[in-house]
C-alpha atoms as a PDB file:
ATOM      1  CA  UNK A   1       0.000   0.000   0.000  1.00  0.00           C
ATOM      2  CA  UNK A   2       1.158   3.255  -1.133  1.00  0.00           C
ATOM      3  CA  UNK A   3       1.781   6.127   1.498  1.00  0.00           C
ATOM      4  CA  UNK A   4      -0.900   8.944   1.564  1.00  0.00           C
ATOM      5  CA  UNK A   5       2.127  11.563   2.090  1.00  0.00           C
ATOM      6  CA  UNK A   6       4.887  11.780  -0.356  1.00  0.00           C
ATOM      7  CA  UNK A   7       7.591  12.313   2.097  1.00  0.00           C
ATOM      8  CA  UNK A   8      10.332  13.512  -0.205  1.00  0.00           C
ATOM      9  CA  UNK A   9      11.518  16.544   1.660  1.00  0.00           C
ATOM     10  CA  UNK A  10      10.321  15.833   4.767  1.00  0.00           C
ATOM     11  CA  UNK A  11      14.387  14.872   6.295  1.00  0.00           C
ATOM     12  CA  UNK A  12      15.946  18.185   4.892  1.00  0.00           C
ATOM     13  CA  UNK A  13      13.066  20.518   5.494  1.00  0.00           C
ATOM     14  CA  UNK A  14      13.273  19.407   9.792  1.00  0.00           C
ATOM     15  CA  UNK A  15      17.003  19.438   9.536  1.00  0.00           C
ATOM     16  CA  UNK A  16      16.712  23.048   7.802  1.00  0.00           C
ATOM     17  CA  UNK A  17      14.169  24.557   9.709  1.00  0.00           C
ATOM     18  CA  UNK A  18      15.905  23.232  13.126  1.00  0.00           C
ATOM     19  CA  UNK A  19      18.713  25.298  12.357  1.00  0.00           C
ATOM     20  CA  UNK A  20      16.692  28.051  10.916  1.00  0.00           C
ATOM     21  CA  UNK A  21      15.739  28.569  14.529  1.00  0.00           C
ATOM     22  CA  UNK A  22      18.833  27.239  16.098  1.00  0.00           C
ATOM     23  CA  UNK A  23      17.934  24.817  17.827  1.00  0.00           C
ATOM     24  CA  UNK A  24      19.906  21.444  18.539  1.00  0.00           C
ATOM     25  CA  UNK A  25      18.263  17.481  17.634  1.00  0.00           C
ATOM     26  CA  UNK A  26      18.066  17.436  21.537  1.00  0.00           C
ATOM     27  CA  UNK A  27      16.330  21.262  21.828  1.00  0.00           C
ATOM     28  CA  UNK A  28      13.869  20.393  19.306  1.00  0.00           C
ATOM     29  CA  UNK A  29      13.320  16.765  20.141  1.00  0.00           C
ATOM     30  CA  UNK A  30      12.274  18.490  23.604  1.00  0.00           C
ATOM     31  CA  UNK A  31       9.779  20.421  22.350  1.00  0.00           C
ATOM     32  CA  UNK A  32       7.525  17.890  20.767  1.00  0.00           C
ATOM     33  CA  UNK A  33       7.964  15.420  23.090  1.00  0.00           C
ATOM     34  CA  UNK A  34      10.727  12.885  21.817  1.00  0.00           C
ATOM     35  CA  UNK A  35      14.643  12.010  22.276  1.00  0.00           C
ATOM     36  CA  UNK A  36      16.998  13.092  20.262  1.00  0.00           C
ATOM     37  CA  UNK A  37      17.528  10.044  18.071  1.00  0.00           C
ATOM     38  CA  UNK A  38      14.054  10.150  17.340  1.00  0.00           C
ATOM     39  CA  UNK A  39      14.987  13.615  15.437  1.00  0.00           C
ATOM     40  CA  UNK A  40      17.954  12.261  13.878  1.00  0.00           C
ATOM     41  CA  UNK A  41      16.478   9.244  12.649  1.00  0.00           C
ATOM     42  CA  UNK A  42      14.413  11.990  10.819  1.00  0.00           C
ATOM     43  CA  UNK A  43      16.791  13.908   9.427  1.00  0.00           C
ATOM     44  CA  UNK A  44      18.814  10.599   7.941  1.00  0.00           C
ATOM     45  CA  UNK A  45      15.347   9.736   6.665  1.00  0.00           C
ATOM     46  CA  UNK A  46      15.780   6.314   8.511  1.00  0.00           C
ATOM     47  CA  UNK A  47      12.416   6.944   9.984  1.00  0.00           C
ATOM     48  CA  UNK A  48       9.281   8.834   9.727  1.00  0.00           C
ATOM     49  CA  UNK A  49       7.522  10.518  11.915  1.00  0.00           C
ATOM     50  CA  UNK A  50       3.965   9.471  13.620  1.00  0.00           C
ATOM     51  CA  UNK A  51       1.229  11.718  12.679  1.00  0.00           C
ATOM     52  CA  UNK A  52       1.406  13.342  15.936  1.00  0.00           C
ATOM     53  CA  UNK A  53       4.972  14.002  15.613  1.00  0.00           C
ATOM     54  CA  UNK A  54       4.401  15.237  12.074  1.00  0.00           C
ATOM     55  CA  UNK A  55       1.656  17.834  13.711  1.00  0.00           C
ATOM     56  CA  UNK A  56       3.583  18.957  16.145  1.00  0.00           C
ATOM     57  CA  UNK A  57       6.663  19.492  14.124  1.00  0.00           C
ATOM     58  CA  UNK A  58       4.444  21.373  11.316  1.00  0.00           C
ATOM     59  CA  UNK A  59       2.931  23.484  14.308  1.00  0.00           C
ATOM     60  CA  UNK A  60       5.992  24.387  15.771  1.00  0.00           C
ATOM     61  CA  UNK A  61       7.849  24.899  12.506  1.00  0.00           C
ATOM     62  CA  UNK A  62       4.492  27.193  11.323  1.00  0.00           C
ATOM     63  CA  UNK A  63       4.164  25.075   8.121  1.00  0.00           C
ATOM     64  CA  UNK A  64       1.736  22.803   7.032  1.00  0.00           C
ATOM     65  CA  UNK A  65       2.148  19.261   7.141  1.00  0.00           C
ATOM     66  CA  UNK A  66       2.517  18.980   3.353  1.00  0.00           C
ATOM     67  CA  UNK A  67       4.767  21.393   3.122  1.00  0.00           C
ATOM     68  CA  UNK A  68       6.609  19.637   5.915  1.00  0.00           C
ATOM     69  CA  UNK A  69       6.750  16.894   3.573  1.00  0.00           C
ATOM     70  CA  UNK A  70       6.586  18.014  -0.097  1.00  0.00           C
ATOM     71  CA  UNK A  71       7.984  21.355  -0.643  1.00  0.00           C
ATOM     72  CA  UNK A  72      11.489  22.039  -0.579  1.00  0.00           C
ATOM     73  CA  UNK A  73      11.776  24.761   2.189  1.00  0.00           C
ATOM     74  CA  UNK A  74      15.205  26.050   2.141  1.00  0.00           C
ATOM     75  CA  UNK A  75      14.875  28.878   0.135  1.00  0.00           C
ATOM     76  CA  UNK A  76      14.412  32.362   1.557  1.00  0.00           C
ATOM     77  CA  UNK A  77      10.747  32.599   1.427  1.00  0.00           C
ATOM     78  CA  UNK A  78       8.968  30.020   2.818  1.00  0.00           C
ATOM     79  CA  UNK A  79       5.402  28.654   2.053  1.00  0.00           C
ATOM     80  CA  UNK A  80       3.317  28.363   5.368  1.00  0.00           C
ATOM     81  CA  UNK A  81       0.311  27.756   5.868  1.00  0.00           C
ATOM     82  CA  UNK A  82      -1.471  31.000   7.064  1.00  0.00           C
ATOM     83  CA  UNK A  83      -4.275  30.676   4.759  1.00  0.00           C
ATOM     84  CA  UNK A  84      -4.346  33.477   1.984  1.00  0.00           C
ATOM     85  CA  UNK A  85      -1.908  31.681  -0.091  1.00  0.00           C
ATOM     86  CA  UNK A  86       0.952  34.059   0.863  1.00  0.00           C
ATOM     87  CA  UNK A  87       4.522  33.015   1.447  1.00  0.00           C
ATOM     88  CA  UNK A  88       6.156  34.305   4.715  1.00  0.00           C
ATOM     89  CA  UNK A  89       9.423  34.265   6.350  1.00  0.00           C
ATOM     90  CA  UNK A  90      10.132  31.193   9.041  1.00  0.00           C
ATOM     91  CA  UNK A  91       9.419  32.882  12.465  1.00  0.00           C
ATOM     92  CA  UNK A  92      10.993  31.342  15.784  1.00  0.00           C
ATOM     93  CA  UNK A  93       8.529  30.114  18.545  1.00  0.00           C
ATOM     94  CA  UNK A  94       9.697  32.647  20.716  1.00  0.00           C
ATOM     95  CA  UNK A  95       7.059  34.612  22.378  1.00  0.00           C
ATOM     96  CA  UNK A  96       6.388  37.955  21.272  1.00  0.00           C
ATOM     97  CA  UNK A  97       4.452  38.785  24.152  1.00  0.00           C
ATOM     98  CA  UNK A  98       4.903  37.083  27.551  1.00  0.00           C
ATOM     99  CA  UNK A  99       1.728  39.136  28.789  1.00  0.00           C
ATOM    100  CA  UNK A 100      -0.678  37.760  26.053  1.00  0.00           C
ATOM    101  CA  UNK A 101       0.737  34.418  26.553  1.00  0.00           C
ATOM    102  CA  UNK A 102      -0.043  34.429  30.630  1.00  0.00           C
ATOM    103  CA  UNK A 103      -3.096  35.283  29.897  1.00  0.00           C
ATOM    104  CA  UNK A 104      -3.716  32.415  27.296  1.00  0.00           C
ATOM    105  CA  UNK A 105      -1.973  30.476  29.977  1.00  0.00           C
ATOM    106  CA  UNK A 106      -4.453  31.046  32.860  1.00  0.00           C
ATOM    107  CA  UNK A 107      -7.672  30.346  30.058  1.00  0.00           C
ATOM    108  CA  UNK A 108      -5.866  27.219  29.362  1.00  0.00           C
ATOM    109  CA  UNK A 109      -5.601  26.660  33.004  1.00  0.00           C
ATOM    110  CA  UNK A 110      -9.150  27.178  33.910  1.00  0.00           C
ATOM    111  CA  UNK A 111     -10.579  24.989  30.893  1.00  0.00           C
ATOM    112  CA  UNK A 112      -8.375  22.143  32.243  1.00  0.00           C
ATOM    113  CA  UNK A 113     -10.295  22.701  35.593  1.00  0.00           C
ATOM    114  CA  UNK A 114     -13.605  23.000  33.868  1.00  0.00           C
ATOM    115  CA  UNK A 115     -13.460  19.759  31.623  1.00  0.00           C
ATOM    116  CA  UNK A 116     -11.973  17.784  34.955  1.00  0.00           C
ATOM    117  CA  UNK A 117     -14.887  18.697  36.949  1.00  0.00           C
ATOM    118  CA  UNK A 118     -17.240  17.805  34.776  1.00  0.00           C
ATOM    119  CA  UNK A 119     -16.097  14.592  33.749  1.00  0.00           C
ATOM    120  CA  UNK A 120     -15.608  14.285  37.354  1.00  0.00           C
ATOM    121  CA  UNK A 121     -19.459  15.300  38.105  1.00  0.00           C
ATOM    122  CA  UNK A 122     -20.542  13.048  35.069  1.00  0.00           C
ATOM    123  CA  UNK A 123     -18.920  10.274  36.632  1.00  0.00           C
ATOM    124  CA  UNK A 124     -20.180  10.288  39.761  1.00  0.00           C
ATOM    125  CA  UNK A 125     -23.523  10.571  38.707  1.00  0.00           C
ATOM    126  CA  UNK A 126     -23.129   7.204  36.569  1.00  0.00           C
ATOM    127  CA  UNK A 127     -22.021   5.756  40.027  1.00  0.00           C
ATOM    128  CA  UNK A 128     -25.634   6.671  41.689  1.00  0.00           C
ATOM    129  CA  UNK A 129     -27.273   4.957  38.794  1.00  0.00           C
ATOM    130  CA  UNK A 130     -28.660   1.552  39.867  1.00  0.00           C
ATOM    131  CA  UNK A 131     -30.885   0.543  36.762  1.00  0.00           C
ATOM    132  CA  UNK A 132     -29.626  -0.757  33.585  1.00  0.00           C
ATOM    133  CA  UNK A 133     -28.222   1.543  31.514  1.00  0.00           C
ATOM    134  CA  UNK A 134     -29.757   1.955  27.894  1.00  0.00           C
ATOM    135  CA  UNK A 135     -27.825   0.630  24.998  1.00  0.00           C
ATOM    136  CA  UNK A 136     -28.151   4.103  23.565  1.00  0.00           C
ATOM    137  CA  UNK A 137     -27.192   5.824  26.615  1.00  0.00           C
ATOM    138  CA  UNK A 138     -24.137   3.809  27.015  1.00  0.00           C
ATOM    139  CA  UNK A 139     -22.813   4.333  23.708  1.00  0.00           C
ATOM    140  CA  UNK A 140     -23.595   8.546  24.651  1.00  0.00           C
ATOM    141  CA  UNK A 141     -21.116   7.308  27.870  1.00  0.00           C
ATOM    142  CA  UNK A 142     -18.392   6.239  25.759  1.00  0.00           C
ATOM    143  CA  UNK A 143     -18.662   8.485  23.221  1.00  0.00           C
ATOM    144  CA  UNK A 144     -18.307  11.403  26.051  1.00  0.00           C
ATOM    145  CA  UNK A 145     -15.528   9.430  27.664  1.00  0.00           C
ATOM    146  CA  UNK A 146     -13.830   9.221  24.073  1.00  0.00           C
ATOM    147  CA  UNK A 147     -14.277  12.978  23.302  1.00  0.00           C
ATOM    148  CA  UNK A 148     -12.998  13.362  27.203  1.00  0.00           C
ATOM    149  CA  UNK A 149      -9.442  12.213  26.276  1.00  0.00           C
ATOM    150  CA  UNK A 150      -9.298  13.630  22.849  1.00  0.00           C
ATOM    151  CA  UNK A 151      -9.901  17.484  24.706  1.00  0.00           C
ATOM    152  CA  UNK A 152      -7.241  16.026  27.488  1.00  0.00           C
ATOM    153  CA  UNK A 153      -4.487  15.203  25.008  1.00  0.00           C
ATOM    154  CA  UNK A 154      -5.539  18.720  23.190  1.00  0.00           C
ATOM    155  CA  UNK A 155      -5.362  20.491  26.297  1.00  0.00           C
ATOM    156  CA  UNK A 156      -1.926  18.794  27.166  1.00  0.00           C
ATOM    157  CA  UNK A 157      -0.150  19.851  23.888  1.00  0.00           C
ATOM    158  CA  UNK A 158      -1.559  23.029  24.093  1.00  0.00           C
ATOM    159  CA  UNK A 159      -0.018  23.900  28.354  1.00  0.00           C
ATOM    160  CA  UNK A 160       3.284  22.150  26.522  1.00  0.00           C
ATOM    161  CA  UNK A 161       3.198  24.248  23.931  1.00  0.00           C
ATOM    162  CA  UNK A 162       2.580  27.137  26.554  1.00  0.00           C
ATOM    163  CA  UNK A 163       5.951  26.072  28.656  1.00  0.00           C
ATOM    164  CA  UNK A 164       8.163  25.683  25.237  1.00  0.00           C
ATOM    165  CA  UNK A 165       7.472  29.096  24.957  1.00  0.00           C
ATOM    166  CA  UNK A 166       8.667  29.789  28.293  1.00  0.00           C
ATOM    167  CA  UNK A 167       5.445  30.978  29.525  1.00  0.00           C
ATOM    168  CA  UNK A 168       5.854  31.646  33.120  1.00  0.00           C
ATOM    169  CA  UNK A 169       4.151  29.517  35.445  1.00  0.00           C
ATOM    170  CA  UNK A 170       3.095  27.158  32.707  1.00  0.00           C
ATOM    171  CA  UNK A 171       4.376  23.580  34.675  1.00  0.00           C
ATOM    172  CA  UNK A 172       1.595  24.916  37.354  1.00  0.00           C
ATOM    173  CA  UNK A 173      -0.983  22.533  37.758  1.00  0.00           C
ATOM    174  CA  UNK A 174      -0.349  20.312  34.722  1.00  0.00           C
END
């Protein structure tokens, strides 16, 4: 079976736009959440990445994942994926303002807090049920519970995302 993604310039386009922001295999295999021989498996094309390695290296590099993977980035304009078509410079994740990003923080923070209590109030009221549960109903119950981890592991990337910026305070309450 044939890959959906033609990966063809997907090792020299991560080993480019590492050092376009000068950052090291271990610096940048820190910020998405791997070791560095994960990254320079990459880079030798030895290996590919997982889809949620390829997202988070197209989110933190600020292209799209197919021009991660298809486009040769290393000239001096760079094709991202801002949506009007427009090419743009490579810009490094650091933050332009540490205010904005507190405050983005403490949201993040809060809706973390929100979604736990009411999975936790959700659960505990499954617990005071005594009947049999509807067929129907249970498949509404895993379908929540399924939708419950996807906006966990979204809310995760997104505090991680926070703290590789530096935001301050951002390991708080993780």
């Amino acid at each position: 079976m044939e890959p959906m993604v033609d990966f063809t310039y997907l090792d020299k386009n991560i080993r480019f736009l590492r050092k376009q922001m000068n950052l090291s295999q271990e610096e940048l295999a820190l910020r998405i959440g791997l070791n560095r021989g994960n990254i320079a498996s990459y880079e030798n094309g030895t290996a590919e990445p997982k889809v949620c390695n390829l997202l988070r290296l197209s989110r933190l590099f600020g292209v799209s994942i197919c021009d991660l993977a298809q486009r040769d980035l290393s000239g001096d304009e760079v094709p991202c994926s801002n949506g009007n078509g427009h090419a743009k410079k490579i810009q490094t994740a650091e933050p332009q303002n540490p205010e904005l990003l507190n405050i983005i923080h403490g949201n993040a923070q809060r809706k973390l807090q929100m979604m736990e209590g009411l999975v936790t109030c959700s659960r505990l009221k499954l617990e005071q049920v005594h009947t049999q549960i509807p067929p129907e109903l249970q498949l509404i119950i895993v379908n929540f519970e399924e939708l419950y981890r996807t906006a966990r592991s979204l809310m995760d990337e997104h505090l991680s995302l926070l703290k590789s910026l530096n935001c301050k305070d951002s390991s708080a309450n993780e």
